[in-house]
PDB file of N, CA and C in Angstrom:
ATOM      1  N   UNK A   1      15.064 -10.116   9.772  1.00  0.00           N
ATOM      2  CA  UNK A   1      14.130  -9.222   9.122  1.00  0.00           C
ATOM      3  C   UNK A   1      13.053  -8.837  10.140  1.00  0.00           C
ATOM      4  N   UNK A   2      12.549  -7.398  10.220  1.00  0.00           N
ATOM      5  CA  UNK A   2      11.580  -6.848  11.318  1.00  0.00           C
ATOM      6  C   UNK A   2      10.383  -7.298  10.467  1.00  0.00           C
ATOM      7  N   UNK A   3       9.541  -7.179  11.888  1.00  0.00           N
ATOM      8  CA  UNK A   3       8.002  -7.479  11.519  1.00  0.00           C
ATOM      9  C   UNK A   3       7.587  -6.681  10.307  1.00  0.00           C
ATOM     10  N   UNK A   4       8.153  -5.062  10.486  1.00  0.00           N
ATOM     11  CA  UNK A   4       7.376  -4.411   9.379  1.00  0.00           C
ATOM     12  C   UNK A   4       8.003  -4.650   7.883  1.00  0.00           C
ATOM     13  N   UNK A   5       9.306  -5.533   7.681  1.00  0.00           N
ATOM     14  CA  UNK A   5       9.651  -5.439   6.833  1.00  0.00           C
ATOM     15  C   UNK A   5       8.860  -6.448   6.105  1.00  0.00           C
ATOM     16  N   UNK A   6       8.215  -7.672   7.035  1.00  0.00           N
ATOM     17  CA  UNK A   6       7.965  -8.787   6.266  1.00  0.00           C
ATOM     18  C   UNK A   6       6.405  -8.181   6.130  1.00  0.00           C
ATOM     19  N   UNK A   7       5.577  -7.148   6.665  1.00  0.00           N
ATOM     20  CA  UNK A   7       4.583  -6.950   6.343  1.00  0.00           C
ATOM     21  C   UNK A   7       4.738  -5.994   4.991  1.00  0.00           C
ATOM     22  N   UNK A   8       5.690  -5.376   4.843  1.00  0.00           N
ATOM     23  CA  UNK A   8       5.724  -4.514   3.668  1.00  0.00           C
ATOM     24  C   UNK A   8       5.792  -5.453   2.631  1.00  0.00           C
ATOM     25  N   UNK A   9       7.062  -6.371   2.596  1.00  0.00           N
ATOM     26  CA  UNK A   9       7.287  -7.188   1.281  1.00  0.00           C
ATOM     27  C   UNK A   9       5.887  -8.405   1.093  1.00  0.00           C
ATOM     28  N   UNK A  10       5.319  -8.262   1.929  1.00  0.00           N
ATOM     29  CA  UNK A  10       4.408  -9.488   1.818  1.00  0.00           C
ATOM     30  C   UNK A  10       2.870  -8.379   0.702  1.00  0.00           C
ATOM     31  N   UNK A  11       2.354  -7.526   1.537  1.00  0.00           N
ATOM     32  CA  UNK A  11       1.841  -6.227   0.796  1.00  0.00           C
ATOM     33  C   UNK A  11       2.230  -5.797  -0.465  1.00  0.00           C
ATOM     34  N   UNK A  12       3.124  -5.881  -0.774  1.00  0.00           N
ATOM     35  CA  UNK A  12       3.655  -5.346  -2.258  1.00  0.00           C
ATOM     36  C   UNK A  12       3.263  -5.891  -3.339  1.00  0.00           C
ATOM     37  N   UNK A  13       2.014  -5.242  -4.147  1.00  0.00           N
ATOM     38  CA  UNK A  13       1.837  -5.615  -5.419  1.00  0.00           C
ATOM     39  C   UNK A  13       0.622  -6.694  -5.227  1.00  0.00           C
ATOM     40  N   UNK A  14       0.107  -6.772  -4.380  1.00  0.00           N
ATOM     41  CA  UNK A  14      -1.346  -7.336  -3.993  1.00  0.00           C
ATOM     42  C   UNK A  14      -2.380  -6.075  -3.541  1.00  0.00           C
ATOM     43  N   UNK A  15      -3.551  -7.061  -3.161  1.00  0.00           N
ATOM     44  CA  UNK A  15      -4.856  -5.975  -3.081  1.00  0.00           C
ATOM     45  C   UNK A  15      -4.941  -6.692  -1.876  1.00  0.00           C
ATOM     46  N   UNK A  16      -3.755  -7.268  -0.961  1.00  0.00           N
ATOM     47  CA  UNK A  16      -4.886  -7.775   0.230  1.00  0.00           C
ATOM     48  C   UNK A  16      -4.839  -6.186   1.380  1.00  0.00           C
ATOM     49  N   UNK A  17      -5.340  -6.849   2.802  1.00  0.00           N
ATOM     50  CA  UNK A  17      -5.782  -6.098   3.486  1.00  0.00           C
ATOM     51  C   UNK A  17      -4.265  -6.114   4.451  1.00  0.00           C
ATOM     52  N   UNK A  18      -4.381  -4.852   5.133  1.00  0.00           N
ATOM     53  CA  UNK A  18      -3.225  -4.790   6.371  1.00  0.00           C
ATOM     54  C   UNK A  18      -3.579  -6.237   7.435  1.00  0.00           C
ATOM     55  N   UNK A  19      -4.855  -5.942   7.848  1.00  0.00           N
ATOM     56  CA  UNK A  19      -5.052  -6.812   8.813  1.00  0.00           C
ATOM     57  C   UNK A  19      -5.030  -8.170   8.290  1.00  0.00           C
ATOM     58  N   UNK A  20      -5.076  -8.723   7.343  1.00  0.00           N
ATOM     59  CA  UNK A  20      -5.315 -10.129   6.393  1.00  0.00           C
ATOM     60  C   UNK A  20      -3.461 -10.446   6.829  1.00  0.00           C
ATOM     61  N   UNK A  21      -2.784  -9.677   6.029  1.00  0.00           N
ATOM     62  CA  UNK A  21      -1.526  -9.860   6.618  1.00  0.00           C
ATOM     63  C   UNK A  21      -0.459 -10.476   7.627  1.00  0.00           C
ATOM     64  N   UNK A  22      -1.097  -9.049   8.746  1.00  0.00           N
ATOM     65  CA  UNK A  22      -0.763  -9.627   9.980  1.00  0.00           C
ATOM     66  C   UNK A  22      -1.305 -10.468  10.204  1.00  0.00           C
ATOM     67  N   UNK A  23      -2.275 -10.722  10.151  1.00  0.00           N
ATOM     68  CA  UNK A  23      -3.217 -12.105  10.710  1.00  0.00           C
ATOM     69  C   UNK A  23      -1.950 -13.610  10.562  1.00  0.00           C
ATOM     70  N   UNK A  24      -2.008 -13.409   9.005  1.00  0.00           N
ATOM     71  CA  UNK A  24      -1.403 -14.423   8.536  1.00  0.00           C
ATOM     72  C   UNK A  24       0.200 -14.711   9.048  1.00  0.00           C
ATOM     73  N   UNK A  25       0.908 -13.715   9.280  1.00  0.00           N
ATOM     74  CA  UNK A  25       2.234 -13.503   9.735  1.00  0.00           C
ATOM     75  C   UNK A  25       2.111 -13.408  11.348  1.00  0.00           C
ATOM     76  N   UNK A  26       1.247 -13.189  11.902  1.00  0.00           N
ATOM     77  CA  UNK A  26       0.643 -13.129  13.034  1.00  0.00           C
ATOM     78  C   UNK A  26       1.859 -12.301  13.872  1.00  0.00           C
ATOM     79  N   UNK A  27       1.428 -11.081  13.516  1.00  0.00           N
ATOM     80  CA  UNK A  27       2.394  -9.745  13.811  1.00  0.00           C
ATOM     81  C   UNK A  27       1.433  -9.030  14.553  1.00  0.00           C
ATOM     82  N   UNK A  28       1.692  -7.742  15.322  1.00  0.00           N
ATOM     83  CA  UNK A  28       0.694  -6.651  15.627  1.00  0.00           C
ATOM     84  C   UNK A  28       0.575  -6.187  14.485  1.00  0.00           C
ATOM     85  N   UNK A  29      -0.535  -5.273  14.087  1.00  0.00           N
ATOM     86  CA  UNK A  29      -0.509  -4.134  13.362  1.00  0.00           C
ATOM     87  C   UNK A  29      -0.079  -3.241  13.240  1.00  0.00           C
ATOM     88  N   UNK A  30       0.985  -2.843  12.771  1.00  0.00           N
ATOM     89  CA  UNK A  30       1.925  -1.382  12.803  1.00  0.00           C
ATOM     90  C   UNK A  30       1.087  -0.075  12.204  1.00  0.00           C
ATOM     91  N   UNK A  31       1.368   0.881  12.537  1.00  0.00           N
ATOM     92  CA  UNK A  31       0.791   2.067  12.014  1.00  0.00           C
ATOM     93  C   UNK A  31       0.926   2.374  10.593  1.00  0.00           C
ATOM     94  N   UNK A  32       0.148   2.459  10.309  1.00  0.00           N
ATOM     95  CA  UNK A  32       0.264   2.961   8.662  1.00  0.00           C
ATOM     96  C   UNK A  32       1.290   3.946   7.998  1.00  0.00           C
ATOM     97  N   UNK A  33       1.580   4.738   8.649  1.00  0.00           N
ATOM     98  CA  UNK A  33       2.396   6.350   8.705  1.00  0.00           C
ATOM     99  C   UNK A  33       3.848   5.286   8.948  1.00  0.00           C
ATOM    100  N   UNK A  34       4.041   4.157   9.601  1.00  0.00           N
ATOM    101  CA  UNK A  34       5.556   3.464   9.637  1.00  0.00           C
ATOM    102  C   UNK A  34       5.995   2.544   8.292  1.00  0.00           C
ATOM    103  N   UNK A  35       5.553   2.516   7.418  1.00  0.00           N
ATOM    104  CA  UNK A  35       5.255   1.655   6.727  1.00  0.00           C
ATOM    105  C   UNK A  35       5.905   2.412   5.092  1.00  0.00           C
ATOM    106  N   UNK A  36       6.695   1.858   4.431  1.00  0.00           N
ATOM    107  CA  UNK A  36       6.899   2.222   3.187  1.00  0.00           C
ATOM    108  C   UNK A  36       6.016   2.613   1.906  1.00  0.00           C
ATOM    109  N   UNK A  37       4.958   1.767   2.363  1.00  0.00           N
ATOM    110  CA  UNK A  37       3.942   1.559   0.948  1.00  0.00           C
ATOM    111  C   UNK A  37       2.622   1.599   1.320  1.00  0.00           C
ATOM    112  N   UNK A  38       2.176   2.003   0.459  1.00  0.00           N
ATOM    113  CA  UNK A  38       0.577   2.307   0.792  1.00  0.00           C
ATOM    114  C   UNK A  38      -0.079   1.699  -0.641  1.00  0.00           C
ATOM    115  N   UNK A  39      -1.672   1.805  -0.042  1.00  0.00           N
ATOM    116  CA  UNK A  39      -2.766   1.560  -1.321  1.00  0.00           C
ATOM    117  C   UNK A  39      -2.466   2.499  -2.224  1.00  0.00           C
ATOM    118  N   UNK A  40      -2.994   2.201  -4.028  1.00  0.00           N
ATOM    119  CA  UNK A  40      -3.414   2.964  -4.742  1.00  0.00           C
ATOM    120  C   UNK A  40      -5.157   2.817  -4.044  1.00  0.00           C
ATOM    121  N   UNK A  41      -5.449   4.461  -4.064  1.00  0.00           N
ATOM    122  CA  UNK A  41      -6.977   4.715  -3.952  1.00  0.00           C
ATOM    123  C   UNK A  41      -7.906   4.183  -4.962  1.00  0.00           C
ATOM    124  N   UNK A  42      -7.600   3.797  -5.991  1.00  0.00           N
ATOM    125  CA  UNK A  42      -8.574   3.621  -6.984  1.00  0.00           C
ATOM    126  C   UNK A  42      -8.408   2.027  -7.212  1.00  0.00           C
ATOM    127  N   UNK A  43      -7.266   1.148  -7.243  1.00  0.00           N
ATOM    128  CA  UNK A  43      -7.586  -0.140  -7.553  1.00  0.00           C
ATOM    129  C   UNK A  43      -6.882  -0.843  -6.210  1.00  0.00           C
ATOM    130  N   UNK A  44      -6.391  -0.072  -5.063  1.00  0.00           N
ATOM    131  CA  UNK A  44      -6.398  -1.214  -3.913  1.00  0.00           C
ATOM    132  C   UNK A  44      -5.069  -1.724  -3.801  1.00  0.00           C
ATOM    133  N   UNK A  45      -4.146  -1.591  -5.202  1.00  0.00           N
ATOM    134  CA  UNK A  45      -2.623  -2.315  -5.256  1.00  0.00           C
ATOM    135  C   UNK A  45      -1.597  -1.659  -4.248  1.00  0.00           C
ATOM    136  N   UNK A  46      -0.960  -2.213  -3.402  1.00  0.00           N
ATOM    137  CA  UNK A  46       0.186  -1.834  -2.035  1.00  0.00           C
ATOM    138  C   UNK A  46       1.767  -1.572  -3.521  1.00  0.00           C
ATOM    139  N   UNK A  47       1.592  -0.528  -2.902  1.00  0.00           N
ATOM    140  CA  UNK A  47       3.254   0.075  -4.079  1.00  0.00           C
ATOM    141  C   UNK A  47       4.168   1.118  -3.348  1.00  0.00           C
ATOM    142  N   UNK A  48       5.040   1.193  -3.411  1.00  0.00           N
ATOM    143  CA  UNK A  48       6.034   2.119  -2.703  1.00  0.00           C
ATOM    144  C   UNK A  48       5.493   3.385  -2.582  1.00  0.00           C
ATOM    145  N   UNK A  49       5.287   4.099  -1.119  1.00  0.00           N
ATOM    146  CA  UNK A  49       4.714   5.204  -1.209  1.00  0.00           C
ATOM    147  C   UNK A  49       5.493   5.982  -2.711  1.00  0.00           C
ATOM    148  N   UNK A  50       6.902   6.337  -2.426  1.00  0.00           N
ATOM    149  CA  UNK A  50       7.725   6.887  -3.187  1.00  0.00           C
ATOM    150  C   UNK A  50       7.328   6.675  -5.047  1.00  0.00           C
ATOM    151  N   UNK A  51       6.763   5.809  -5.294  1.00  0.00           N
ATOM    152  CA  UNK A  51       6.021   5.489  -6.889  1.00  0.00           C
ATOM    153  C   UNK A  51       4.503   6.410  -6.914  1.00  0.00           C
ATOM    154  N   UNK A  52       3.918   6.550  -5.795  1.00  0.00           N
ATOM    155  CA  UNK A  52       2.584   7.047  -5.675  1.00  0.00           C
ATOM    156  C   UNK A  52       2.564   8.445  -5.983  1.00  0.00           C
ATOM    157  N   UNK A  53       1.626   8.886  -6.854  1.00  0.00           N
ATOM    158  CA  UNK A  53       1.105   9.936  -6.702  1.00  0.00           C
ATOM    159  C   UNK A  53      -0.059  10.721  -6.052  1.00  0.00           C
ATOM    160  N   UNK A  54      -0.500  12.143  -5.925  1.00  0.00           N
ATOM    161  CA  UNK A  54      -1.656  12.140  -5.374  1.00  0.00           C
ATOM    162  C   UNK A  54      -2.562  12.299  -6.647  1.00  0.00           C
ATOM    163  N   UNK A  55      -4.093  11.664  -6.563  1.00  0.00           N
ATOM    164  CA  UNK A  55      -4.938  12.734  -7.724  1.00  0.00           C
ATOM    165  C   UNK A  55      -5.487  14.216  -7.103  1.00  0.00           C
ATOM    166  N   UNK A  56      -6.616  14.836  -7.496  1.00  0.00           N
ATOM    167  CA  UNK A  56      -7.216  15.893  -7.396  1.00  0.00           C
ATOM    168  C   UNK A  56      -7.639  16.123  -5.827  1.00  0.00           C
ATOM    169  N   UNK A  57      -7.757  14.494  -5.827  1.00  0.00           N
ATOM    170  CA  UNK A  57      -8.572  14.859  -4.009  1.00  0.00           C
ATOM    171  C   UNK A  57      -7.549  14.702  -2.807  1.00  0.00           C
ATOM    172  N   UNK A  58      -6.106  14.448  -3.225  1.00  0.00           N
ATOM    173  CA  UNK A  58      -5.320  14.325  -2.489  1.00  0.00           C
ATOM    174  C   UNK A  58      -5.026  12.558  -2.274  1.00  0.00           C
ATOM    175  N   UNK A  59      -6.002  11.783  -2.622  1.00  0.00           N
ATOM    176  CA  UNK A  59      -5.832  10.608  -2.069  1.00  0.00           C
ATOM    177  C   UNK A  59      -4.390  10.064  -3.387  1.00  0.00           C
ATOM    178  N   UNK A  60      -4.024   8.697  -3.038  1.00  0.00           N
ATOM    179  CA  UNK A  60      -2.297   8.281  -3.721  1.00  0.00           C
ATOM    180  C   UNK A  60      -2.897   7.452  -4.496  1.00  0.00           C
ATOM    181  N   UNK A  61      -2.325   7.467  -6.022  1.00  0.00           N
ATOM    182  CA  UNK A  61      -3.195   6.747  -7.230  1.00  0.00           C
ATOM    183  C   UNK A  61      -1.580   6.434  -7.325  1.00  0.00           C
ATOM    184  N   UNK A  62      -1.382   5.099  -8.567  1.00  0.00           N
ATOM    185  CA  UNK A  62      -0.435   4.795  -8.907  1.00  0.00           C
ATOM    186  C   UNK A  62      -0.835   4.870 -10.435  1.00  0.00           C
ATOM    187  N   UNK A  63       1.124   4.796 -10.861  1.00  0.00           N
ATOM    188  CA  UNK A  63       0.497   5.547 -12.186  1.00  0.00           C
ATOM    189  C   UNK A  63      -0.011   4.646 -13.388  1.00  0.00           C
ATOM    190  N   UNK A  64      -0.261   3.203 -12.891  1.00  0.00           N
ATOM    191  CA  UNK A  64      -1.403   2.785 -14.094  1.00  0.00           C
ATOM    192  C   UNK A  64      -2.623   3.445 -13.757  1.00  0.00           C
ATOM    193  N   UNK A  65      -3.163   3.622 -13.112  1.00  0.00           N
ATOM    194  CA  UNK A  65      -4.641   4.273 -12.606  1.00  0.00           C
ATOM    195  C   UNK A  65      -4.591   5.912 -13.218  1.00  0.00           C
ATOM    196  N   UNK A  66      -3.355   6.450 -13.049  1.00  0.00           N
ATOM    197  CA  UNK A  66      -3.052   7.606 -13.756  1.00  0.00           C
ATOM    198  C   UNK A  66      -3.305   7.921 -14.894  1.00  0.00           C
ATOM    199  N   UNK A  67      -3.069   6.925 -15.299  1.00  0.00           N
ATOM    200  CA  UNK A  67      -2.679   6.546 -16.998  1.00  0.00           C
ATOM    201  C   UNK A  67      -4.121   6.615 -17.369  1.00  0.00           C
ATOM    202  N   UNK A  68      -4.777   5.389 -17.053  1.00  0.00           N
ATOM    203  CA  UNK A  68      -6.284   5.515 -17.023  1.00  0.00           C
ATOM    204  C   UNK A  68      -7.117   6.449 -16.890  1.00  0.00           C
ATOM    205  N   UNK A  69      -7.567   6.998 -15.606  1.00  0.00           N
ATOM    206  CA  UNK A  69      -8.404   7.749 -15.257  1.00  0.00           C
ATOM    207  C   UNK A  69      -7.911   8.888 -15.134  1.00  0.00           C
ATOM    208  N   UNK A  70      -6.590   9.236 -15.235  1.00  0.00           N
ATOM    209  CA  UNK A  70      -6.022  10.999 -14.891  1.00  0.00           C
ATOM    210  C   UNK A  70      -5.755  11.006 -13.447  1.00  0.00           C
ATOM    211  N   UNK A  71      -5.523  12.365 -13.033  1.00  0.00           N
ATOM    212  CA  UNK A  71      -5.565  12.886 -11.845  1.00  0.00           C
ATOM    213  C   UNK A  71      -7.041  13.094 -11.050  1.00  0.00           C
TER     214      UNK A  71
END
């Protein structure tokens, strides 16, 4: 398994940080743009880019936050 895979599955469905991560896995930091999954903007949770939506300002909400607050 590649570094970025174990940083993705480790990220998934937590609020920690990229760098908290690697730290812990003691990986480099990969680029964000290489990476499957990103933050929701509004509560911080790492989810498959591909589940994400954007809201109004462009930033990626997931869709409990959707649900909640709208677009």
């Amino acid at each position: 398994m590649s570094s970025i895979d174990r940083v993705e599955r480790t990220l998934l469905k937590t609020r920690k940080t990229l760098f908290e991560v690697c730290r812990d896995l003691d990986v480099e930091i990969p680029d964000r743009d290489d990476l499957v999954v990103d933050q929701c903007s509004h509560c911080g949770t790492w989810n498959y880019k591909y589940k994400l939506n954007e809201d109004l300002d462009g930033n990626p909400i997931c869709n409990y936050c959707e649900d909640l607050v709208g677009r």
